[in-house]
Protein backbone atom coordinates (compact mmCIF):
# COMPACT_ATOMS: atom_id res chain seq x y z
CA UNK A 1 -22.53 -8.36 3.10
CA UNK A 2 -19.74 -7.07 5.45
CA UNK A 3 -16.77 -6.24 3.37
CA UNK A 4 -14.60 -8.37 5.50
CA UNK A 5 -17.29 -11.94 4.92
CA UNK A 6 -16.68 -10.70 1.17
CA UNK A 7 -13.25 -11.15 1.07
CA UNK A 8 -12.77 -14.27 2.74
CA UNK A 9 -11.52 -17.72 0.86
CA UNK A 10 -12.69 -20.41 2.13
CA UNK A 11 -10.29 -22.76 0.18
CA UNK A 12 -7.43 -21.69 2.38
CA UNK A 13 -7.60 -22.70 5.66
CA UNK A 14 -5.48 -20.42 8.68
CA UNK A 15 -4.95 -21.81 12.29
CA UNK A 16 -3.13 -20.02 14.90
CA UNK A 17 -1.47 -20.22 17.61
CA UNK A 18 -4.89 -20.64 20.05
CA UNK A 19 -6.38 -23.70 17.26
CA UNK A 20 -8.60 -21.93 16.06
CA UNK A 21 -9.26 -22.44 12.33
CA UNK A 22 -10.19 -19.22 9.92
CA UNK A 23 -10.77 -18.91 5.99
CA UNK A 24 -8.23 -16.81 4.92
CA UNK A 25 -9.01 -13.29 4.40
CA UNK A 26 -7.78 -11.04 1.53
CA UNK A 27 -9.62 -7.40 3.74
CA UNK A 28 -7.51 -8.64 6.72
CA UNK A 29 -4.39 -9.35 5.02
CA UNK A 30 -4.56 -5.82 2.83
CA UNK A 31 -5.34 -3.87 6.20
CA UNK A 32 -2.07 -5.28 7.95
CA UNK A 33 -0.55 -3.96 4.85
CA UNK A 34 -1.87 -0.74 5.23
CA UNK A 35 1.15 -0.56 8.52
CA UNK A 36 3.74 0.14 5.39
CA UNK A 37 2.44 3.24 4.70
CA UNK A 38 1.38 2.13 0.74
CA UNK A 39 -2.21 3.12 -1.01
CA UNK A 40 -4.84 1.09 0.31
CA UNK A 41 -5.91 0.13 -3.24
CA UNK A 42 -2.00 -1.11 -3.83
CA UNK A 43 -2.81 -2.65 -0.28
CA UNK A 44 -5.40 -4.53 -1.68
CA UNK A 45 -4.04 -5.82 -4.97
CA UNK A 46 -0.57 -7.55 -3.11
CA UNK A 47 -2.97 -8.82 -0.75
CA UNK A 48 -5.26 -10.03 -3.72
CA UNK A 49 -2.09 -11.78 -5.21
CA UNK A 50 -0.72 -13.39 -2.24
CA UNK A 51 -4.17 -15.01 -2.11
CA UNK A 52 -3.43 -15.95 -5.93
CA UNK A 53 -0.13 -17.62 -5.28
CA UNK A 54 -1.67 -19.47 -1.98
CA UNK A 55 -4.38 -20.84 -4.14
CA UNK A 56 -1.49 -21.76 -7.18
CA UNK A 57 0.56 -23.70 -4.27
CA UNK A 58 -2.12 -25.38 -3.89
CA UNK A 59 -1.39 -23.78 0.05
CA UNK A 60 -4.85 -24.55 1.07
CA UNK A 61 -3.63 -25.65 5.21
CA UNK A 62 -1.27 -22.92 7.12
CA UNK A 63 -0.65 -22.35 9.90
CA UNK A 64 -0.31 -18.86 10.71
CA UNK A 65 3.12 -18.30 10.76
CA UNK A 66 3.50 -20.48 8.08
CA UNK A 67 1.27 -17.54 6.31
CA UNK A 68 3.12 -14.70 7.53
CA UNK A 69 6.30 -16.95 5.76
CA UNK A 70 4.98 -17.27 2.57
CA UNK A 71 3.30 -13.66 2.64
CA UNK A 72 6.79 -12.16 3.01
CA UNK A 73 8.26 -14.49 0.65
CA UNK A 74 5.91 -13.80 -2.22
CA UNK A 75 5.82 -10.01 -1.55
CA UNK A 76 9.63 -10.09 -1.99
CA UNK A 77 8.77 -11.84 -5.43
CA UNK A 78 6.62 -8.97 -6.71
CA UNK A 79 7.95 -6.24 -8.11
CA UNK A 80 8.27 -3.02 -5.71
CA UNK A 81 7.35 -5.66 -3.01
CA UNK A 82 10.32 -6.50 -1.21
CA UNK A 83 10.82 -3.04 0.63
CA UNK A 84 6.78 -3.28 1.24
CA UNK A 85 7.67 -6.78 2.81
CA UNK A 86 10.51 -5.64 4.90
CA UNK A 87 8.82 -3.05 6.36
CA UNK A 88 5.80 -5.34 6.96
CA UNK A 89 7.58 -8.17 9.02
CA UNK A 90 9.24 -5.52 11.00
CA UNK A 91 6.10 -3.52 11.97
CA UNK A 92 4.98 -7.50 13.10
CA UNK A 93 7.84 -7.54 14.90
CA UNK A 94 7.02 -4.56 16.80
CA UNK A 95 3.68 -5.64 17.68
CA UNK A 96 4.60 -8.53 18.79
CA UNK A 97 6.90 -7.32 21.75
CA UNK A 98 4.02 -6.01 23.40
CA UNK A 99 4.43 -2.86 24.27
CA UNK A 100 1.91 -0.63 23.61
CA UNK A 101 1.99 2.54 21.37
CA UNK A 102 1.09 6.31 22.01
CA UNK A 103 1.16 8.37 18.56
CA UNK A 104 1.00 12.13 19.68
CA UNK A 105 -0.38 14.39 17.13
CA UNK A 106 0.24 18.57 18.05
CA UNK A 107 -0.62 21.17 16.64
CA UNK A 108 -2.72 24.74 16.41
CA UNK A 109 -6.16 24.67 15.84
CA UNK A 110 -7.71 23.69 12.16
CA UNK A 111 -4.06 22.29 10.46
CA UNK A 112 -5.53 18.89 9.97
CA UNK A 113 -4.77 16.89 13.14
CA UNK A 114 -8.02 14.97 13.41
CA UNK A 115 -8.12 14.03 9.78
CA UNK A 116 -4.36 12.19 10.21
CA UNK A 117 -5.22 11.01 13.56
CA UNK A 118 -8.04 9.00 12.68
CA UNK A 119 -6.58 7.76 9.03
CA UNK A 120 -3.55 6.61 11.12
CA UNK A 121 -5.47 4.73 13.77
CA UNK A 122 -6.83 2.92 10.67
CA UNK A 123 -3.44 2.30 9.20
CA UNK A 124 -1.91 1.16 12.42
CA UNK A 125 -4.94 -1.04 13.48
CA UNK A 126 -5.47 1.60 17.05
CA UNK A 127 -8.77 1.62 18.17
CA UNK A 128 -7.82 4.35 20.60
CA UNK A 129 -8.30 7.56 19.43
CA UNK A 130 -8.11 10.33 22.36
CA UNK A 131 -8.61 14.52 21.72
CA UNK A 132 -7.24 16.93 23.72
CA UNK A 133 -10.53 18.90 22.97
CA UNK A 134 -12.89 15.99 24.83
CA UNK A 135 -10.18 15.88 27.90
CA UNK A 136 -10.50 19.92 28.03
CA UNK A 137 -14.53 19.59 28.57
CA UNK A 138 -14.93 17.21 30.94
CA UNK A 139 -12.16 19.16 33.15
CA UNK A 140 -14.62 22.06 32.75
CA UNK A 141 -17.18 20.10 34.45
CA UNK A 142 -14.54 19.66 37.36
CA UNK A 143 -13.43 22.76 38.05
CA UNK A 144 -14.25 25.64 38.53
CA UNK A 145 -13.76 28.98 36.61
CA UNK A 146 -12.66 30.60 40.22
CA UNK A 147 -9.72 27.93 40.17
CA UNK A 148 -8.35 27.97 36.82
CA UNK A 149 -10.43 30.75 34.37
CA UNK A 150 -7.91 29.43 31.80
CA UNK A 151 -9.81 26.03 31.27
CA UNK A 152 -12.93 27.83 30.28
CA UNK A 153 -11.66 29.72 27.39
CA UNK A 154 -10.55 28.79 23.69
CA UNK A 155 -7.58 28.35 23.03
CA UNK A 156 -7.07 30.88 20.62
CA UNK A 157 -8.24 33.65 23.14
CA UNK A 158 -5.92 33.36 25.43
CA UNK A 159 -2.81 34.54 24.03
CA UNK A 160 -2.55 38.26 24.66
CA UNK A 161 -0.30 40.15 21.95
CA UNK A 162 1.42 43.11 23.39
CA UNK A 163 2.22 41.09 26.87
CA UNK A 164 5.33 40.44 28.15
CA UNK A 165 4.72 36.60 28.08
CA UNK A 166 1.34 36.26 25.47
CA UNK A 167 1.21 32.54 25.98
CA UNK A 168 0.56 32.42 29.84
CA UNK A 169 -2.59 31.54 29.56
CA UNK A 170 -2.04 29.16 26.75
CA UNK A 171 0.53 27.39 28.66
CA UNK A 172 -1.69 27.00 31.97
CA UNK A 173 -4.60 25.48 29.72
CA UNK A 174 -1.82 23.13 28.33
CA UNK A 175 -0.29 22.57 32.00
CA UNK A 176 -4.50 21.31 33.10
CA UNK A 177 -5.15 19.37 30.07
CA UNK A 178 -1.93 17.94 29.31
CA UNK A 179 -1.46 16.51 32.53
CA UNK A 180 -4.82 14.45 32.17
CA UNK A 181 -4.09 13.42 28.97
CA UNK A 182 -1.07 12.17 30.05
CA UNK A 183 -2.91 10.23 33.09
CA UNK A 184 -5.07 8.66 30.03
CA UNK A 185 -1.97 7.43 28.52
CA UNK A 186 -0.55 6.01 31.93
CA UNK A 187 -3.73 4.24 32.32
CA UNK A 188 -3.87 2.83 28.88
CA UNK A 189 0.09 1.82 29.08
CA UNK A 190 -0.68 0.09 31.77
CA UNK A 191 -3.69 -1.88 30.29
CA UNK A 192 -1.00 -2.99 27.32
CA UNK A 193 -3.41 -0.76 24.89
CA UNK A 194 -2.16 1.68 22.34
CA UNK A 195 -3.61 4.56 21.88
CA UNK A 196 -3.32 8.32 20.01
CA UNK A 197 -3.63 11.37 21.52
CA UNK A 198 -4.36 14.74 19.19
CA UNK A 199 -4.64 18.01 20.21
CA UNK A 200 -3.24 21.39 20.68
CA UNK A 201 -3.02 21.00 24.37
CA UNK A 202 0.03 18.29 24.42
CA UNK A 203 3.10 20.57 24.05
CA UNK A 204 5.67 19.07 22.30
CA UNK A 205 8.29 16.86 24.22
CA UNK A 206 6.19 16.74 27.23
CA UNK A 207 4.62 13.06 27.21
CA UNK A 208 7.51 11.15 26.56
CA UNK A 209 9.29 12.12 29.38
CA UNK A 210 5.80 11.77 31.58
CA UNK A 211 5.84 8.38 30.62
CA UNK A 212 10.02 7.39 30.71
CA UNK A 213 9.53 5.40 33.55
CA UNK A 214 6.36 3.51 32.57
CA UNK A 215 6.45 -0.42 33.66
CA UNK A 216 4.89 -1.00 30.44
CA UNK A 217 7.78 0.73 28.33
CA UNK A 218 5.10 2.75 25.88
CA UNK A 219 6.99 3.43 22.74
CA UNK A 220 5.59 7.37 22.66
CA UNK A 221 6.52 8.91 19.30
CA UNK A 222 5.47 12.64 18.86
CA UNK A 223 4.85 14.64 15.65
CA UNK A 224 3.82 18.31 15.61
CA UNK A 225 1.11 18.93 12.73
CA UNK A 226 1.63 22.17 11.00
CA UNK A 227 0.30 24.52 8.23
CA UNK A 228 2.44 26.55 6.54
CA UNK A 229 0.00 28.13 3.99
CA UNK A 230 -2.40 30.46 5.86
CA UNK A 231 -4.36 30.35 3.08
CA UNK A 232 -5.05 26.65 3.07
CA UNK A 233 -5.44 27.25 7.01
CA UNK A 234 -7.51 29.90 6.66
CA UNK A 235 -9.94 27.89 4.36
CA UNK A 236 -9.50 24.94 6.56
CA UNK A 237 -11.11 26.76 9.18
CA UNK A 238 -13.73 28.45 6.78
CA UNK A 239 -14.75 24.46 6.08
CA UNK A 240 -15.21 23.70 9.60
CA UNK A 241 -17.78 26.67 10.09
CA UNK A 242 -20.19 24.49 7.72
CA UNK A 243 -19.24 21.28 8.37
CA UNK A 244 -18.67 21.44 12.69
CA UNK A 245 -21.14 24.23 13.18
CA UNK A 246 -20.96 23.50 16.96
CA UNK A 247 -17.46 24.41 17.14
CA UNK A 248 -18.01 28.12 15.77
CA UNK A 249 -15.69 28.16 12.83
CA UNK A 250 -16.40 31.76 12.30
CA UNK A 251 -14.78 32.54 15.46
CA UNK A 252 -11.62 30.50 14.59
CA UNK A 253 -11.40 32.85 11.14
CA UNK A 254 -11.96 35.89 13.05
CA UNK A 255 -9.06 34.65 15.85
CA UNK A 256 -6.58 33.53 12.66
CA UNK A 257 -4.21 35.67 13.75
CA UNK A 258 -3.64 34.07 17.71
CA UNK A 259 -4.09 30.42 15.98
CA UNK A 260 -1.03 31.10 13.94
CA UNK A 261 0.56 32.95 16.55
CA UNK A 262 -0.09 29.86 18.56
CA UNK A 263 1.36 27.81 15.70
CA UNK A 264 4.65 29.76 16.01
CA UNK A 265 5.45 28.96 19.87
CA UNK A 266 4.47 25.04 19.47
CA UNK A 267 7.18 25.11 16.55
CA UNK A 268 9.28 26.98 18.99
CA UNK A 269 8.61 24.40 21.40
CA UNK A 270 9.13 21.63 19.12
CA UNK A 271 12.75 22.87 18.19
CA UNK A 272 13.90 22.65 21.74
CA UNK A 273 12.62 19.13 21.98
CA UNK A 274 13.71 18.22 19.12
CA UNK A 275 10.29 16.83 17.45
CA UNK A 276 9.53 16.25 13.74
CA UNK A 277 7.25 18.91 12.51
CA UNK A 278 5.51 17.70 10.01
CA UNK A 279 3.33 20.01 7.29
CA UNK A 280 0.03 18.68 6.31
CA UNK A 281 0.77 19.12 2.77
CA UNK A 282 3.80 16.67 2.88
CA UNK A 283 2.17 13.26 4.84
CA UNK A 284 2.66 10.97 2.01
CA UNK A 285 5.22 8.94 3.85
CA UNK A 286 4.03 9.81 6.99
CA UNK A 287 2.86 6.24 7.71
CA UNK A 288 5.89 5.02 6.72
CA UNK A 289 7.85 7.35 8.88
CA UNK A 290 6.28 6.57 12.10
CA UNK A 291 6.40 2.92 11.47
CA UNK A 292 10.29 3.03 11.04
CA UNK A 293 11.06 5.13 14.15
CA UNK A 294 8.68 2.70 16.04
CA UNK A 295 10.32 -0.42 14.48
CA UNK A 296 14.27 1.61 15.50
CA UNK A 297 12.74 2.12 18.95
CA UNK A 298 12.05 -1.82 19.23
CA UNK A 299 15.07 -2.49 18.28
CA UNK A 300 17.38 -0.10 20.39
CA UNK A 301 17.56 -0.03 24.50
CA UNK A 302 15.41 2.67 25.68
CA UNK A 303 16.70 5.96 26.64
CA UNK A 304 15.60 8.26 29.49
CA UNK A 305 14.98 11.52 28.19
């Protein structure tokens, strides 16, 4: 039995705004949660008693704002629930204005990008999840090598040591692939759909000012992904050698050197435009921290970069 059918209460009885009638649903209610950044198993057990106090209240009839009411109202009664609450009703609020979201995730090759990027789409409830990696092949199926040789190399072997400006190439494959990815996002904005975008090939500070001027007003809130440890990164890449054989891990160990090299200028980068870096190590509150910038960004007039 879906997990979702499982959880469901029949007793209590949720219509919304359309008139359509639902059971209440403990999985549902614990995955909204999830927005506040907690555990999903503490997710779970507030969600477990707000279905306890509904069925005490003998709150068998709600309407649905009637639930998100009580919800708040008997998180604020539990213990270490009121912040949890708080920070619930605002990321509602949030949603509810509309605009759509894009959550950009930088960062080198092999720090962990992926791995947040798709527990974050979870979190958030974004069904959306775009690499710069996919955008980067099907350009290769576009264009030629003769036009841009860049495009048809890794991204580790283009930076040059010894050059005057090692990162030429880099920056051209960024240029290519950054300004598709950033033609995804337009599209999506425009559709009202939120979306996140992970790669190496978004540079940091580039997409929010691509999409300033959006009709849609995308809230765009950009994090660069970083590994401090090379020895973690090194084994990180080691892993992906067994587990992604397709991707040719061994080259990525063999080509540590240029990925942390690469690391360097996108924290360079990052400094100028003033974007979070955050270390993969440290992303306990990471859920929490996006939410609160996104819930700030509701609530303050936009500003053209």
């Amino acid at each position: 039995m879906p997990a979702d059918l499982a959880s469901r209460d029949e007793r209590i009885v949720i219509h919304d705004r359309s008139g359509n009638s639902l059971p209440f649903s403990r999985g549902i209610m614990a995955t909204s949660l999830l927005a506040t950044g907690i555990p999903t198993e503490e997710a779970y057990r507030l969600a477990s008693a707000v279905q306890q106090r509904l069925l005490e209240t003998d709150a068998s009839d709600l309407a649905a704002e009637d639930l998100v009411a009580f919800t708040k109202a008997a998180l604020g009664e539990i213990v270490g629930g009121h912040e949890i609450a708080e920070r619930w009703e605002s990321w509602r609020q949030a949603k509810r204005t509309g605009r759509p979201l894009v959550i950009v995730l930088g960062g080198a090759p092999g720090v962990g990008k992926s791995t947040i990027a798709t527990r974050l789409a979870v979190r958030l409830d974004i069904t959306r999840v775009v690499t710069t990696d996919a955008i980067r092949e099907v350009l290769r199926t576009v264009v030629p090598v003769a036009v841009l040789p860049e495009l048809h190399q890794s991204t580790f072997e283009l930076v040059v040591d010894g050059s005057i400006d090692p990162y030429a190439g880099f920056d051209r494959q960024c240029d290519a692939v950054g300004a598709a990815g950033a033609a995804v996002a337009d599209r999506l904005a425009r559709e009202h759909r939120s979306m996140i975008i992970e790669g190496v090939h978004i540079r940091p500070g580039t997409l929010s000012p691509a999409l300033a001027d959006h009709p849609a007003e995308p809230i765009v809130v950009e994090r660069l992904i970083v590994q401090h440890r090379i020895d973690l990164h090194k084994e990180s890449l080691r892993r992906r050698g067994y587990t992604e054989p397709l991707r040719a891990g061994h080259r990525h160990l063999d080509g540590l050197d240029q990925i942390r090299s690469i690391q360097d200028h996108l924290l360079a980068q990052a400094d100028l435009a003033r974007v979070p870096v955050i270390d993969i190590a440290d992303t306990a509150e990471f859920t929490q921290d996006l939410v609160h910038e996104i819930v700030q960004r509701v609530r303050q007039p936009a500003v053209t970069p």
